[in-house]
Each structure stands twice: as structure tokens, then as C-alpha cells.
N, C-alpha and C. Protein backbone atom coordinates (compact mmCIF):
# COMPACT_ATOMS: atom_id res chain seq x y z
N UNK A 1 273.25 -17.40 189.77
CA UNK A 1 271.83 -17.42 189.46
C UNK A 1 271.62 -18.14 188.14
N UNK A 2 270.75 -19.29 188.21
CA UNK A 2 270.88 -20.06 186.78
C UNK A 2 268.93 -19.68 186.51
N UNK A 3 268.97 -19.55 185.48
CA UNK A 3 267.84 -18.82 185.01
C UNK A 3 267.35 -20.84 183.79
N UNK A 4 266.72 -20.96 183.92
CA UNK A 4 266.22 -22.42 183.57
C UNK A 4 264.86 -21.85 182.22
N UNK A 5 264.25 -22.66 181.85
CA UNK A 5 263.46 -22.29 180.31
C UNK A 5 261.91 -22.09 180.79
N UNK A 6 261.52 -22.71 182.07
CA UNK A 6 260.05 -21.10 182.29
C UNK A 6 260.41 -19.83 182.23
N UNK A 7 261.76 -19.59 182.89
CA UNK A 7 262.23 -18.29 183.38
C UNK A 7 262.45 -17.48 182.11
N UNK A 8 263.11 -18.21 180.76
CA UNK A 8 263.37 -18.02 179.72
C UNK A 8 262.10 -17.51 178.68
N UNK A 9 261.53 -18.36 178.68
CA UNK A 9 260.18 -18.75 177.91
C UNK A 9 259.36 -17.17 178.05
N UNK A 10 259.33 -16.84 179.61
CA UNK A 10 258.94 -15.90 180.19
C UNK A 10 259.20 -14.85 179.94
N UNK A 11 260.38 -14.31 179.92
CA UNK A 11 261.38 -12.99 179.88
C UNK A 11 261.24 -12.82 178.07
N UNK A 12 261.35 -14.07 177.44
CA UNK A 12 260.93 -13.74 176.11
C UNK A 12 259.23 -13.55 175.72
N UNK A 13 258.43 -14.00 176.44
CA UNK A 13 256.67 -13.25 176.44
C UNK A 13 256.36 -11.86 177.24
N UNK A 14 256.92 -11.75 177.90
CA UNK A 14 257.18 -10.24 178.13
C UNK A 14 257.77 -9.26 177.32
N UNK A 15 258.83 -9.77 176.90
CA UNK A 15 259.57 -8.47 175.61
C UNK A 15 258.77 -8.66 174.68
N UNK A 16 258.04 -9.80 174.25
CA UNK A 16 257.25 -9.31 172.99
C UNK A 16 256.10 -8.43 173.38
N UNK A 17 255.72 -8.67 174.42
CA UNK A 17 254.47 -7.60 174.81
C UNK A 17 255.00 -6.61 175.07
N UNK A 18 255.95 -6.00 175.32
CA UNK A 18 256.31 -4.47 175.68
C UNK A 18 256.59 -4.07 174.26
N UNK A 19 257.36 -4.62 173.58
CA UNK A 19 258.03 -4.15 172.20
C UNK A 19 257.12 -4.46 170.89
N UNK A 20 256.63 -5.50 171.08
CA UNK A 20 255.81 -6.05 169.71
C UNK A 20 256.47 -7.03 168.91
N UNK A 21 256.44 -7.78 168.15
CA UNK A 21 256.53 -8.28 167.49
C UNK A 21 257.72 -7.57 165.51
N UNK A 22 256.77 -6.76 165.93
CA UNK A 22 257.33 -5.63 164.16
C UNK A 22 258.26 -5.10 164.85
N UNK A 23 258.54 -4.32 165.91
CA UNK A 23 259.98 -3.87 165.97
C UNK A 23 260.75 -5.17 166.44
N UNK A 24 260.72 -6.17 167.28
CA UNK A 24 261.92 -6.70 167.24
C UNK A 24 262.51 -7.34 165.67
N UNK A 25 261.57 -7.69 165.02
CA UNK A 25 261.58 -8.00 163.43
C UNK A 25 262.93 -7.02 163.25
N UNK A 26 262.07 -5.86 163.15
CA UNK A 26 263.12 -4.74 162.52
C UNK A 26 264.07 -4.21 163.02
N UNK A 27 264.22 -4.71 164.27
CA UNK A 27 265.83 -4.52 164.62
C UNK A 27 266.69 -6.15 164.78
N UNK A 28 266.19 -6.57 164.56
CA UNK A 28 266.91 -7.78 164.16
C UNK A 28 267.42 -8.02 162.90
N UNK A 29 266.60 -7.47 161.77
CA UNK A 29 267.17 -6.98 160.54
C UNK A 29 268.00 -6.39 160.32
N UNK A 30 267.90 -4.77 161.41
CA UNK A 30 269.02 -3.87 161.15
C UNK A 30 270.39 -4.46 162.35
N UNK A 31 270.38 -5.23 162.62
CA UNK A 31 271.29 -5.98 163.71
C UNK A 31 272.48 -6.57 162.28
N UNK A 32 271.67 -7.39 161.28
CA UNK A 32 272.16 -8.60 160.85
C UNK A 32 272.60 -7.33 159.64
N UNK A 33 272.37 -6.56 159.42
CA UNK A 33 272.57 -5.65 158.43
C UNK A 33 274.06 -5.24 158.52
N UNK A 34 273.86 -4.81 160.08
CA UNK A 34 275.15 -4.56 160.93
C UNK A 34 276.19 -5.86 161.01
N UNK A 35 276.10 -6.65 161.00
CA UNK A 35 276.93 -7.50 160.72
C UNK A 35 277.62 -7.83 159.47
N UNK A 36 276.65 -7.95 158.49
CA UNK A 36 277.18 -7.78 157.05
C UNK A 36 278.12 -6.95 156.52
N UNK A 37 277.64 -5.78 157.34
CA UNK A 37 278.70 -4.73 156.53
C UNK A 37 279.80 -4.64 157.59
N UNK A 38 280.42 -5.26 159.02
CA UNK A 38 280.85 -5.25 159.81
C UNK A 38 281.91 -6.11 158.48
N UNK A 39 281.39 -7.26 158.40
CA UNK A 39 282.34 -8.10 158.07
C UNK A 39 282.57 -7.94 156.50
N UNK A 40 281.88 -7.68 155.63
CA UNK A 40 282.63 -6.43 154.45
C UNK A 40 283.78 -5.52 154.82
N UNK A 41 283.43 -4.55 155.72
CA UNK A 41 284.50 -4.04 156.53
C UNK A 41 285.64 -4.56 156.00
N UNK A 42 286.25 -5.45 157.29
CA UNK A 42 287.07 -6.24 157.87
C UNK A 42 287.71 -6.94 156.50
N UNK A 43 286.99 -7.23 155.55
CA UNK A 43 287.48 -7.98 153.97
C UNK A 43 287.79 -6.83 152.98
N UNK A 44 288.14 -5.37 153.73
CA UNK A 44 288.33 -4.62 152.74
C UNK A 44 286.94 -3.97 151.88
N UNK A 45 286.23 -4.23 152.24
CA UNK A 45 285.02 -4.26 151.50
C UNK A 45 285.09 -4.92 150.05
N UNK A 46 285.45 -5.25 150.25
CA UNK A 46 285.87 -6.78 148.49
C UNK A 46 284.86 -7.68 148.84
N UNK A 47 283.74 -8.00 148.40
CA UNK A 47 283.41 -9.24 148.12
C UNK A 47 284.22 -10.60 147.28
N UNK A 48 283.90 -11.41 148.07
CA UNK A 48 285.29 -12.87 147.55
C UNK A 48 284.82 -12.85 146.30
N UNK A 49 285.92 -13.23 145.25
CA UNK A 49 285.34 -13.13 144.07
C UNK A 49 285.31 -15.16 143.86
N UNK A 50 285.26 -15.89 144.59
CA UNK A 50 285.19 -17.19 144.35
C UNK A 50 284.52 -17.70 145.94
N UNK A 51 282.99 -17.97 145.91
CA UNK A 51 283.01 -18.19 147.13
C UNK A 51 283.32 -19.86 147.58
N UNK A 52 283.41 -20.04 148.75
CA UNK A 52 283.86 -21.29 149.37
C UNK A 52 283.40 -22.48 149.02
N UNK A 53 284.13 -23.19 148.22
CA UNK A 53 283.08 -24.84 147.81
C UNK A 53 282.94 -24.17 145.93
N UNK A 54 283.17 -23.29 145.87
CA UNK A 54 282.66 -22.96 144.26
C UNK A 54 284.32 -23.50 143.67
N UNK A 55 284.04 -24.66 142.14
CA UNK A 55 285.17 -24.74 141.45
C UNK A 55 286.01 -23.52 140.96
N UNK A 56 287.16 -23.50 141.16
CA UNK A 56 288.18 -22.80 140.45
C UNK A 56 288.25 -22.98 138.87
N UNK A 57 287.51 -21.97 138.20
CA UNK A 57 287.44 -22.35 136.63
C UNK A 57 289.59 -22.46 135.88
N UNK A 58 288.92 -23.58 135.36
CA UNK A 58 290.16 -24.21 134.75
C UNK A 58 291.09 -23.28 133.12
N UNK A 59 291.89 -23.12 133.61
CA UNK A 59 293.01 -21.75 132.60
C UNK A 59 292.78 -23.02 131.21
N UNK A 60 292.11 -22.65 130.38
CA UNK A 60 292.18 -23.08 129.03
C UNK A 60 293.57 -23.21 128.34
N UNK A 61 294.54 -22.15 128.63
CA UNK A 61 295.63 -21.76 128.19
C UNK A 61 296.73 -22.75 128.15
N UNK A 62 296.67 -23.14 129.61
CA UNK A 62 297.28 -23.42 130.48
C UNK A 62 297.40 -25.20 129.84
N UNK A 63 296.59 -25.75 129.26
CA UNK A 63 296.32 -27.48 129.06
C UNK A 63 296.62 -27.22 127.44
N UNK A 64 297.29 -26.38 126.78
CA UNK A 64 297.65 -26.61 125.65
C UNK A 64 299.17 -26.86 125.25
């Protein structure tokens, strides 16, 4: 069964009329909330202390 983008379009104007607008908001929030701390989790709950693309500050010490 291939479901095509009226069918789509559709099934998504219906859930907003049954549910509203403000709750899917707010569980889409608490969804992504759930993810965040899913993947905190998983890292130990450590936030990286250098994130990705950020320079590695240079050991002063180290060039003398």
C-alpha cells in the first residue's frame, strides 16, 4: 500500500483537528526533550567539554 502526498497532506489535517495544534507542539517538545537526555545518557551524562569544529586551545607551556 503506497500512501502518496494527498493521502499524506490529509492524515496530517486530520490529526491537527482531533489533537490541536498546542498539544502536538507540546509533545513534540517533550519528544525532543526525550532525546536529549537519551543521548546525555548514553555519553555518561558528561557534556563534551570541546564541542565538534571548536579549536583545541593551545598548551602555552608546551611552546616554551
Amino acid at each position: 500500500m503506497n500512501i502518496g502526498w494527498p493521502e499524506a497532506i490529509l492524515f496530517i489535517v486530520i490529526i491537527l483537528l482531533v489533537f490541536g495544534v498546542d498539544r502536538i507542539s507540546r509533545v513534540a517538545g517533550e519528544m525532543g526533550k526525550g532525546v536529549k537526555a537519551f543521548k546525555e545518557g548514553l555519553n555518561g551524562g558528561e557534556k563534551p567539554t570541546n564541542p565538534e569544529g571548536a579549536e583545541e586551545p593551545k598548551d602555552k607551556t608546551a611552546e616554551k
